[in-house]
C-alpha atoms as a PDB file:
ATOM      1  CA  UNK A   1      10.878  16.187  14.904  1.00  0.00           C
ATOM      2  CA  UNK A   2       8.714  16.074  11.865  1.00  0.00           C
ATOM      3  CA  UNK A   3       9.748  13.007  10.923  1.00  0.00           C
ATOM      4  CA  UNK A   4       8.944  11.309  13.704  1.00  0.00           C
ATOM      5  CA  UNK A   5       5.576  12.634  13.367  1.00  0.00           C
ATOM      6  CA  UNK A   6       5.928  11.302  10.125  1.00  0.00           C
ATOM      7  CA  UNK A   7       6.209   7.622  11.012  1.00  0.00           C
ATOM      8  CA  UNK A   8       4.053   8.154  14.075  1.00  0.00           C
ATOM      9  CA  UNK A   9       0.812   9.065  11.455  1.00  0.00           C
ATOM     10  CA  UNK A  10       2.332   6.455   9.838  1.00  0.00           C
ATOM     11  CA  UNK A  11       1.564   3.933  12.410  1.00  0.00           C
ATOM     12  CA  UNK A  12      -1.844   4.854  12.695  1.00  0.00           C
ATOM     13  CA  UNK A  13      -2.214   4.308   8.635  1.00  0.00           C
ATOM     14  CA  UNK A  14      -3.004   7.547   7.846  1.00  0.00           C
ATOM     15  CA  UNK A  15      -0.003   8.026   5.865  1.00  0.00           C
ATOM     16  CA  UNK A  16       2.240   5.639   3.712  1.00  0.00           C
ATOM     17  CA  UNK A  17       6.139   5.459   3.833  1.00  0.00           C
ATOM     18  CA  UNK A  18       8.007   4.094   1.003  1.00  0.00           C
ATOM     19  CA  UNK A  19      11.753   3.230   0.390  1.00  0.00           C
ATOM     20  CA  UNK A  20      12.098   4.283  -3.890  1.00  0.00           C
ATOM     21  CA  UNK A  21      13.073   1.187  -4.450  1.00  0.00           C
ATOM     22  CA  UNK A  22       9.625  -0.920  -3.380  1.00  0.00           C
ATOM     23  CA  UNK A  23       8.380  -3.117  -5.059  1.00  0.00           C
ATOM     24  CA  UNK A  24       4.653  -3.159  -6.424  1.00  0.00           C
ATOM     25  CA  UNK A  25       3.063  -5.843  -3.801  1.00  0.00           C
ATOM     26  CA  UNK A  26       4.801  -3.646  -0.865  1.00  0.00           C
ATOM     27  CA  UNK A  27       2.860  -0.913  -2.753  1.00  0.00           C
ATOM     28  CA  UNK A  28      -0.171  -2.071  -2.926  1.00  0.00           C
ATOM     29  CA  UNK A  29       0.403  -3.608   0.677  1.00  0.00           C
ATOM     30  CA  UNK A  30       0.601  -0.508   2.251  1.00  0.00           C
ATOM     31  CA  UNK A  31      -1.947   1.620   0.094  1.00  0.00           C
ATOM     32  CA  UNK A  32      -4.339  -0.889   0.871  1.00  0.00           C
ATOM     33  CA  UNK A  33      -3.873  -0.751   4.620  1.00  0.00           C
ATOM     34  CA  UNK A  34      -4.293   3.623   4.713  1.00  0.00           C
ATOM     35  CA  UNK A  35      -7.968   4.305   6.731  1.00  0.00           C
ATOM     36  CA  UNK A  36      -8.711   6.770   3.572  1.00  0.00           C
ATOM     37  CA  UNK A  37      -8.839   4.450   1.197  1.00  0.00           C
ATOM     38  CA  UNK A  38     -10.738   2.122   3.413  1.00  0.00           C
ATOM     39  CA  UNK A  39     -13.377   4.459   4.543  1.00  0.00           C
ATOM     40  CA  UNK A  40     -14.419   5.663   1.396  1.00  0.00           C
ATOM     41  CA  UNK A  41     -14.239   2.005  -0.302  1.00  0.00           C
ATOM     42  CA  UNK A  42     -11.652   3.598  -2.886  1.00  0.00           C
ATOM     43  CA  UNK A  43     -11.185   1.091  -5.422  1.00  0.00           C
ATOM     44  CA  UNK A  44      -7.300  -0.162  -6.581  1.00  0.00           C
ATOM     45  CA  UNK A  45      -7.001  -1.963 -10.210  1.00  0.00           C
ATOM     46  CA  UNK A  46      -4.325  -3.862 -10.038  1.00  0.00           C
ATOM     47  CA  UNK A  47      -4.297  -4.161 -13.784  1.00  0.00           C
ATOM     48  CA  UNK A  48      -3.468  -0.624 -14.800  1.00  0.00           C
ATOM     49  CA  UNK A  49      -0.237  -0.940 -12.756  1.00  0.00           C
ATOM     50  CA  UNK A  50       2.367  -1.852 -13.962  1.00  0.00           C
ATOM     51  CA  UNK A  51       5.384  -4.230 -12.275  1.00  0.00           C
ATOM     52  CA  UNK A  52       7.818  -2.448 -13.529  1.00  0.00           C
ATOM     53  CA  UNK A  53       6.857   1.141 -12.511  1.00  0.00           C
ATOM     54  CA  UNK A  54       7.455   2.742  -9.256  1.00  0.00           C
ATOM     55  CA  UNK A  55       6.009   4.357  -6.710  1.00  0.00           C
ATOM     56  CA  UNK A  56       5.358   7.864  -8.241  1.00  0.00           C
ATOM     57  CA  UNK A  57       4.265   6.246 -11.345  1.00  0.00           C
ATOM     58  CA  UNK A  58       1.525   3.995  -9.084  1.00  0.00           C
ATOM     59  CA  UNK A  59       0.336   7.004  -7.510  1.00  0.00           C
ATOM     60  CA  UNK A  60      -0.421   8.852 -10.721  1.00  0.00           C
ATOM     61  CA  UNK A  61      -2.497   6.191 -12.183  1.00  0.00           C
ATOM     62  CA  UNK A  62      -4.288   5.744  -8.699  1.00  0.00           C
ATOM     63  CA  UNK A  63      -4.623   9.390  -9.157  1.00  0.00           C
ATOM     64  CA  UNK A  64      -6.659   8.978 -12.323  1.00  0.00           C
ATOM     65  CA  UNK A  65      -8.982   6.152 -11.316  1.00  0.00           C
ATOM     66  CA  UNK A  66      -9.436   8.283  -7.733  1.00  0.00           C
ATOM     67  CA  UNK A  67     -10.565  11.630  -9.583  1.00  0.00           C
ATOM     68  CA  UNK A  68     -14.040  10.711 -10.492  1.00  0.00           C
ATOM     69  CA  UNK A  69     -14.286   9.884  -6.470  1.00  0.00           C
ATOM     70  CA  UNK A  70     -13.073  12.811  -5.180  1.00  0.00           C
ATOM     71  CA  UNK A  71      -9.676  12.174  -4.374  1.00  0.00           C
ATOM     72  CA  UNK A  72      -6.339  12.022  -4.848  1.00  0.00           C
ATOM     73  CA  UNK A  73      -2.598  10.900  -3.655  1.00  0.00           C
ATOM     74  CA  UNK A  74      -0.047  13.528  -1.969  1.00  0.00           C
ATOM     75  CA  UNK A  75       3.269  13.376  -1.607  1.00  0.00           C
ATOM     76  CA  UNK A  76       4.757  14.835   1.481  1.00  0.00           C
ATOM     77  CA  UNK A  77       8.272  15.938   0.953  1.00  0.00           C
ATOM     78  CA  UNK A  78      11.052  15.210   3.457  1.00  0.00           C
ATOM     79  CA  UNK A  79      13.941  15.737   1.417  1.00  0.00           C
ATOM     80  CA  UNK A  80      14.844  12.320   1.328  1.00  0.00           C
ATOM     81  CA  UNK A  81      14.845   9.001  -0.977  1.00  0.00           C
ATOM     82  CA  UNK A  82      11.369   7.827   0.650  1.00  0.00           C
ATOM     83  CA  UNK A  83       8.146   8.626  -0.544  1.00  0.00           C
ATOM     84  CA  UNK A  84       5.710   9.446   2.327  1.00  0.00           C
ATOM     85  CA  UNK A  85       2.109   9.297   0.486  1.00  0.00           C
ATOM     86  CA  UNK A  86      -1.255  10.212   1.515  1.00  0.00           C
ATOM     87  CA  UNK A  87      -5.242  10.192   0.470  1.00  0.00           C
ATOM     88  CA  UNK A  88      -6.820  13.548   0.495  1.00  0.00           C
ATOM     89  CA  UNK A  89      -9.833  14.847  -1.107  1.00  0.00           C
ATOM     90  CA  UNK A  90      -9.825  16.821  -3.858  1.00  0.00           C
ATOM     91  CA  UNK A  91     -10.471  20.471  -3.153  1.00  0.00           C
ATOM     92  CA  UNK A  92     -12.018  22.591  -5.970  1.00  0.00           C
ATOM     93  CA  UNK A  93     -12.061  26.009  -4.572  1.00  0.00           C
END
């Protein structure tokens, strides 16, 4: 069930799904299409990532350019090889 809840948020581009194997332009691809990033006008360097990295890699150094805005990347874990990624503000309770 919570998978296909999964790729049903997904559809609505809330949420990211990624094979491990994708390739940086799928990356940015998708992160570019999530309403989070769009709404808040959160900025992606393409520069500071490297081709070679992957997708956990992407997300940390999205991570770092993100803090000073308030936000970050999650990964939601479904005990799989994908990587299901979202944008979420950064609490600081």
């Amino acid at each position: 069930r919570s998978i296909v809840m999964l790729f049903a948020i997904g559809n609505a581009n809330f949420i990211a799904g990624f094979d491990w194997k994708d390739d940086l332009e799928t990356f940015l691809w998708k992160m570019r299409d999530l309403k989070c990033l769009q709404q808040y006008h959160l900025p992606i360097d393409d520069a500071s990532l490297a081709a070679d990295g992957d997708i956990s890699q992407w997300c940390l150094l999205l991570n770092e350019q993100w803090k000073p805005l308030g936000f970050q990347n999650v990964f939601i874990d479904t005990d799989s090889d994908e990587y299901w990624v979202a944008i979420v503000p950064i609490v600081t309770d």
